[in-house]
Protein backbone atom coordinates (compact mmCIF):
# COMPACT_ATOMS: atom_id res chain seq x y z
CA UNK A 1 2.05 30.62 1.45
CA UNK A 2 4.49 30.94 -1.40
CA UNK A 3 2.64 32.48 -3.32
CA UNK A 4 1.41 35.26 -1.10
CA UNK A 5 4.54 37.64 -1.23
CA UNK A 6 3.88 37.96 -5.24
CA UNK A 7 0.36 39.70 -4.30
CA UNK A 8 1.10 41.49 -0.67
CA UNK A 9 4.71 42.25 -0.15
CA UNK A 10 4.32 42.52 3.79
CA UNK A 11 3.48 38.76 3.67
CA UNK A 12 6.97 37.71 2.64
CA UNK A 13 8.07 37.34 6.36
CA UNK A 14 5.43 36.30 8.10
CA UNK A 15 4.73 33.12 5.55
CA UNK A 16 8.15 32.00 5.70
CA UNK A 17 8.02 30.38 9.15
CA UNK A 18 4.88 28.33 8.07
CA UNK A 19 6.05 27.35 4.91
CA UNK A 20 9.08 26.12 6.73
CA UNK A 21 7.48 24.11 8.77
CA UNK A 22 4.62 22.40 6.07
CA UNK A 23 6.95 21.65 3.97
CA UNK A 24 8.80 19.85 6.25
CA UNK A 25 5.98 18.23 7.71
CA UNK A 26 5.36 16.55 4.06
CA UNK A 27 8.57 15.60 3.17
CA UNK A 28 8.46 13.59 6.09
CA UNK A 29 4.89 12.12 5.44
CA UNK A 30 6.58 11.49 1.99
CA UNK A 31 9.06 9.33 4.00
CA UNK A 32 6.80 7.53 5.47
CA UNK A 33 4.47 6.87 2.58
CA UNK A 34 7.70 5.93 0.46
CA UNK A 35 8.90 3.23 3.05
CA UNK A 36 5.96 1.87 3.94
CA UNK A 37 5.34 1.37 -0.10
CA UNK A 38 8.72 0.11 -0.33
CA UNK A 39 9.00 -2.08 2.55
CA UNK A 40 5.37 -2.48 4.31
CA UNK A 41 3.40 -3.30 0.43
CA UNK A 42 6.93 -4.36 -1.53
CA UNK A 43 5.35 -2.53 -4.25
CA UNK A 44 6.40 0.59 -7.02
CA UNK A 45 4.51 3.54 -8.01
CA UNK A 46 6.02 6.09 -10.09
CA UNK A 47 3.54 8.33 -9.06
CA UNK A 48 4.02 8.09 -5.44
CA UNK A 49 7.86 8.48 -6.03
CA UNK A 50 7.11 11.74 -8.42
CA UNK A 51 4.95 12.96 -5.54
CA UNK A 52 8.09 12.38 -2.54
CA UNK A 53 10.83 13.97 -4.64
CA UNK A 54 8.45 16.99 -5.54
CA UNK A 55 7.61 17.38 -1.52
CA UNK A 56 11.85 16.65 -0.73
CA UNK A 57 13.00 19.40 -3.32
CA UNK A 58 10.06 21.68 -2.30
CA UNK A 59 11.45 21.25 1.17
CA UNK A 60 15.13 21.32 0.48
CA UNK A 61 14.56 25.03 -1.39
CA UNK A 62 12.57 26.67 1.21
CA UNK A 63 15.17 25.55 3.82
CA UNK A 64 18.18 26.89 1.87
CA UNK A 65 16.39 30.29 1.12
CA UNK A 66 14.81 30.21 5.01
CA UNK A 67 18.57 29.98 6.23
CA UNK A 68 20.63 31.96 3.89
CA UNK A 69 19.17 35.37 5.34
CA UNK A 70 18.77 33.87 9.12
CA UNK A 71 15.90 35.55 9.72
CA UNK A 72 13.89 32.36 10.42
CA UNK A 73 15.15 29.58 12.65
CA UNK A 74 14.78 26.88 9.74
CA UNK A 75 16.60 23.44 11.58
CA UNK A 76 14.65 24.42 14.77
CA UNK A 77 11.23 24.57 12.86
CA UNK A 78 11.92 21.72 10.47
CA UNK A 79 12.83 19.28 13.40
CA UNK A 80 9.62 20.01 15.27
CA UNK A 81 7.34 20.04 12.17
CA UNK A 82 9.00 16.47 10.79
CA UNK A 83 8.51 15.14 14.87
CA UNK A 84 4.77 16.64 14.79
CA UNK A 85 4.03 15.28 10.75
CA UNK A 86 5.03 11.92 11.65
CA UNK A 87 3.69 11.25 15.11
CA UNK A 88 0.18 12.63 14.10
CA UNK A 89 0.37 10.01 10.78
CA UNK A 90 1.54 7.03 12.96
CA UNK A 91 -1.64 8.25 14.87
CA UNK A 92 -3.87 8.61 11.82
CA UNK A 93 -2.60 5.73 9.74
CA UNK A 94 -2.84 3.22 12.61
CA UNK A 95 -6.32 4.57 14.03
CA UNK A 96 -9.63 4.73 12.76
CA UNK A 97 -8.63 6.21 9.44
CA UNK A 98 -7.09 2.80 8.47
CA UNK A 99 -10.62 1.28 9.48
CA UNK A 100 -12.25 3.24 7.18
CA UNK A 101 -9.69 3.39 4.11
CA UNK A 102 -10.27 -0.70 4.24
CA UNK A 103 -13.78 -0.39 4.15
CA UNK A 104 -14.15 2.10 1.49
CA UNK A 105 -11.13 0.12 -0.78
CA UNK A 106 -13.10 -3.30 -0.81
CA UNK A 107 -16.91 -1.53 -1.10
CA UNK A 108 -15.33 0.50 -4.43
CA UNK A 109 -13.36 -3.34 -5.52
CA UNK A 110 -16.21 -5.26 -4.63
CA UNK A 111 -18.67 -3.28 -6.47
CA UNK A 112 -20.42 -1.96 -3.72
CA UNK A 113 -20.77 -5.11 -2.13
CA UNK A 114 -22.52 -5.00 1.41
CA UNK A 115 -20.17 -6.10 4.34
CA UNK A 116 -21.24 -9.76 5.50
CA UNK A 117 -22.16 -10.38 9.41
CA UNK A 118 -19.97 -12.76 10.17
CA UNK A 119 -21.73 -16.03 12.53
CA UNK A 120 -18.11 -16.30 14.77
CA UNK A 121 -18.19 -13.15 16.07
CA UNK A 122 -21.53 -10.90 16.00
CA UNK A 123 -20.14 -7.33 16.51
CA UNK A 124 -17.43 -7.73 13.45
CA UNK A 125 -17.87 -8.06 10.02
CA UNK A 126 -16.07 -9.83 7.52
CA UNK A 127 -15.40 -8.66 3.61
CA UNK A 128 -14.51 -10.81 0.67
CA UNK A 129 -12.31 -10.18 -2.31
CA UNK A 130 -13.83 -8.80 -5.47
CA UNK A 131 -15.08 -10.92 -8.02
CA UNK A 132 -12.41 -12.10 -10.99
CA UNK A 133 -14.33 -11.03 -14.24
CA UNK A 134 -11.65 -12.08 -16.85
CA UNK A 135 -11.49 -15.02 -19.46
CA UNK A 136 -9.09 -18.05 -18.38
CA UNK A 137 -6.62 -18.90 -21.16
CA UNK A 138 -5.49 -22.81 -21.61
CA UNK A 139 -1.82 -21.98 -20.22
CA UNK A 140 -3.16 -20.20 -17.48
CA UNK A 141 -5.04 -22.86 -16.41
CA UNK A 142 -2.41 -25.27 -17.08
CA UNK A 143 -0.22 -23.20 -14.26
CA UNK A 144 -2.69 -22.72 -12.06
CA UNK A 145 -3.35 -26.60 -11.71
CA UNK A 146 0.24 -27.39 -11.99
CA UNK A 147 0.76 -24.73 -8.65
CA UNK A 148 -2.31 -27.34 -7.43
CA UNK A 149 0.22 -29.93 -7.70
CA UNK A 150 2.83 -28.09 -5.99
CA UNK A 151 0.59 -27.33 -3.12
CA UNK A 152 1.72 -24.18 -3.94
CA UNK A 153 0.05 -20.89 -1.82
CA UNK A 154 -0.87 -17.21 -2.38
CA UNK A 155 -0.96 -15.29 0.05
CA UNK A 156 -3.31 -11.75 0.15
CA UNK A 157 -5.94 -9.35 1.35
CA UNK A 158 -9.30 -8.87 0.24
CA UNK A 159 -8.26 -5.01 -0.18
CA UNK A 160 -5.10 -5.45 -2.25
CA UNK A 161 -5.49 -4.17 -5.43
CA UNK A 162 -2.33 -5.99 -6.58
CA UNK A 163 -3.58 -9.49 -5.18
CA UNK A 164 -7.11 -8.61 -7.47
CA UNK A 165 -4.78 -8.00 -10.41
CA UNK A 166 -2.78 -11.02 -10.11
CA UNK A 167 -6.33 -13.05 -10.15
CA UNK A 168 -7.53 -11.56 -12.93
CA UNK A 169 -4.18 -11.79 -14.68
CA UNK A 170 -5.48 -16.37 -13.76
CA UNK A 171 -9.23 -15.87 -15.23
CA UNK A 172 -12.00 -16.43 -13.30
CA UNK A 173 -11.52 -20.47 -13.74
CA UNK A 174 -8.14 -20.72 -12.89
CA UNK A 175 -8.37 -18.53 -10.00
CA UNK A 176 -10.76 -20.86 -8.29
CA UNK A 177 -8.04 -23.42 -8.24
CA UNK A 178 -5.36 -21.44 -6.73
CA UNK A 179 -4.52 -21.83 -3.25
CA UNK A 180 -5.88 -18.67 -2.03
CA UNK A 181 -5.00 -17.01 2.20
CA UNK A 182 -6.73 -14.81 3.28
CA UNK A 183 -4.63 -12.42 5.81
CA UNK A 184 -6.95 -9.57 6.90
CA UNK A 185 -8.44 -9.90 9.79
CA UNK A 186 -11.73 -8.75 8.87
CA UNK A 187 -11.67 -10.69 5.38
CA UNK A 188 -13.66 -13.86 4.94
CA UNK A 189 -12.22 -17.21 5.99
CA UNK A 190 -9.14 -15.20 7.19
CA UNK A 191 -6.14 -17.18 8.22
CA UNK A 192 -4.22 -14.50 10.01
CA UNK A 193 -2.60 -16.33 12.18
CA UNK A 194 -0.80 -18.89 9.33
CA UNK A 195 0.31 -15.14 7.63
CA UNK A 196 1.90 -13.65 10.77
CA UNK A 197 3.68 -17.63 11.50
CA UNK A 198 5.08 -17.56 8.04
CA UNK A 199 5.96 -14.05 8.27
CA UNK A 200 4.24 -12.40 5.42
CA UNK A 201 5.10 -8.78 5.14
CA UNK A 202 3.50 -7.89 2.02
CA UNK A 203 0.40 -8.64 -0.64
CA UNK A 204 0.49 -10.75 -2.73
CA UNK A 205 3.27 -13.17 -1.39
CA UNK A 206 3.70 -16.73 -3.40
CA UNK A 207 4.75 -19.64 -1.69
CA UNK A 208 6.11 -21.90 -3.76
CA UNK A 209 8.02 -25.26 -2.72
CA UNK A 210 8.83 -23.34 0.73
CA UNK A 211 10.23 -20.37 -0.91
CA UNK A 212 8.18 -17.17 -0.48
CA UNK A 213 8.45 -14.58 -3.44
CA UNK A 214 6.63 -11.31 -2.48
CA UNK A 215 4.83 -8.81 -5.35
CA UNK A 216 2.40 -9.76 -8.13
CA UNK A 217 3.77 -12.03 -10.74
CA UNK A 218 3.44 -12.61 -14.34
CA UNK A 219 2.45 -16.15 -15.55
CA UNK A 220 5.70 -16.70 -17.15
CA UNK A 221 7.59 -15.79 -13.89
CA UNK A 222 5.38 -17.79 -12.27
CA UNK A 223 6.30 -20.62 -14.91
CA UNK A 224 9.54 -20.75 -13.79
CA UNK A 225 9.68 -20.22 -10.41
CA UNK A 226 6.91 -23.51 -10.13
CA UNK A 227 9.36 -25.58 -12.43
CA UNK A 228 6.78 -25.47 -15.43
CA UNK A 229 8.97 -23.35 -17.98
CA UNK A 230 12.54 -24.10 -17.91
């Protein structure tokens, strides 16, 4: 649509409305991807920030040139397209697409791994977390028993791709001794209900001596907070 006036001159006016309204429509999915990164997952990704201030400046120019000749109704068109953009994501993200982006995230982490029947409930099915591949070191181990001895928890989702990291960051040995929850609904041995009572709002979320600290954690931070490392 921007581009079309360079090629057909007539097309200047009759694009602007449209590219009026789509960029509108994603600086406000950009909004919505943004907070629910920020808040929802309590994660960063300079990408995904790149990608909103691109889609916010794209927006913010077409506006200003849209309104300094007031030949096209820009607030009217920008309000409707940002109401329209988010109330078909809420739609979208909260429907059947989010069904199926779970699905395909742990077949692609899981290596393909077939979805398991699960015995409680016949129509569902139930996924695990991907297999930790990486080498245990002695201090890892060393934390991850000592977080034994705190009865200390980790709370995740068998789709996070943070919650994988921060297991292989352990080694497969020392993972198997942390205190793994499961809070998908559809993953295995899922303990939803202990997730939503202790109010986790993002994966991974440590629980450590009552204290919850949310986002993936190195082992030295982990040193600390646990009382290992001064």
């Amino acid at each position: 649509l921007a581009a079309a006036p360079m090629f057909v001159e007539s097309a200047d006016q009759p694009t602007r409305t449209p590219l009026v309204v789509a960029t509108a429509m994603m600086a406000a999915v950009s909004v919505w991807l943004v907070a629910l990164l920020v808040f929802k997952l309590q994660a960063a990704c300079g990408f995904c920030f790149a990608s909103a201030a691109v889609s916010w400046t794209n927006c913010a120019l077409v506006q200003r040139a849209a309104g300094a000749d007031g030949k096209v109704p820009a607030a009217t068109a920008s309000i409707a397209a940002t109401f329209a953009a988010l109330l078909a994501f809420y739609f979208v993200e909260t429907g059947i697409a989010l069904d199926q982006a779970r699905s395909m995230a742990a077949a692609y982490m899981a290596g393909d791994r077939p979805a398991v029947v699960a015995p409680s409930r016949p129509p569902a099915v139930v996924f695990e977390p991907p297999a930790v591949d990486t080498v245990s070191t002695d201090r890892a181990i060393r934390l991850a028993r000592h977080l034994q001895t705190k009865h200390a928890k980790i709370y995740g989702a068998y789709w996070c791709s943070h919650c994988f990291a921060q297991k292989q960051a352990f080694g497969a040995e020392a993972a198997t001794l942390l205190d793994y929850v499961e809070c998908a609904d559809d993953g295995r041995n899922s303990l939803r209900a202990t997730c939503q009572a202790r109010n986790i709002a993002g994966y991974p979320t440590w629980e450590i001596d009552g204290k919850l600290y949310p986002g993936e954690r190195s082992l030295a931070e982990l040193e600390v907070l646990s009382g290992l490392a001064p």
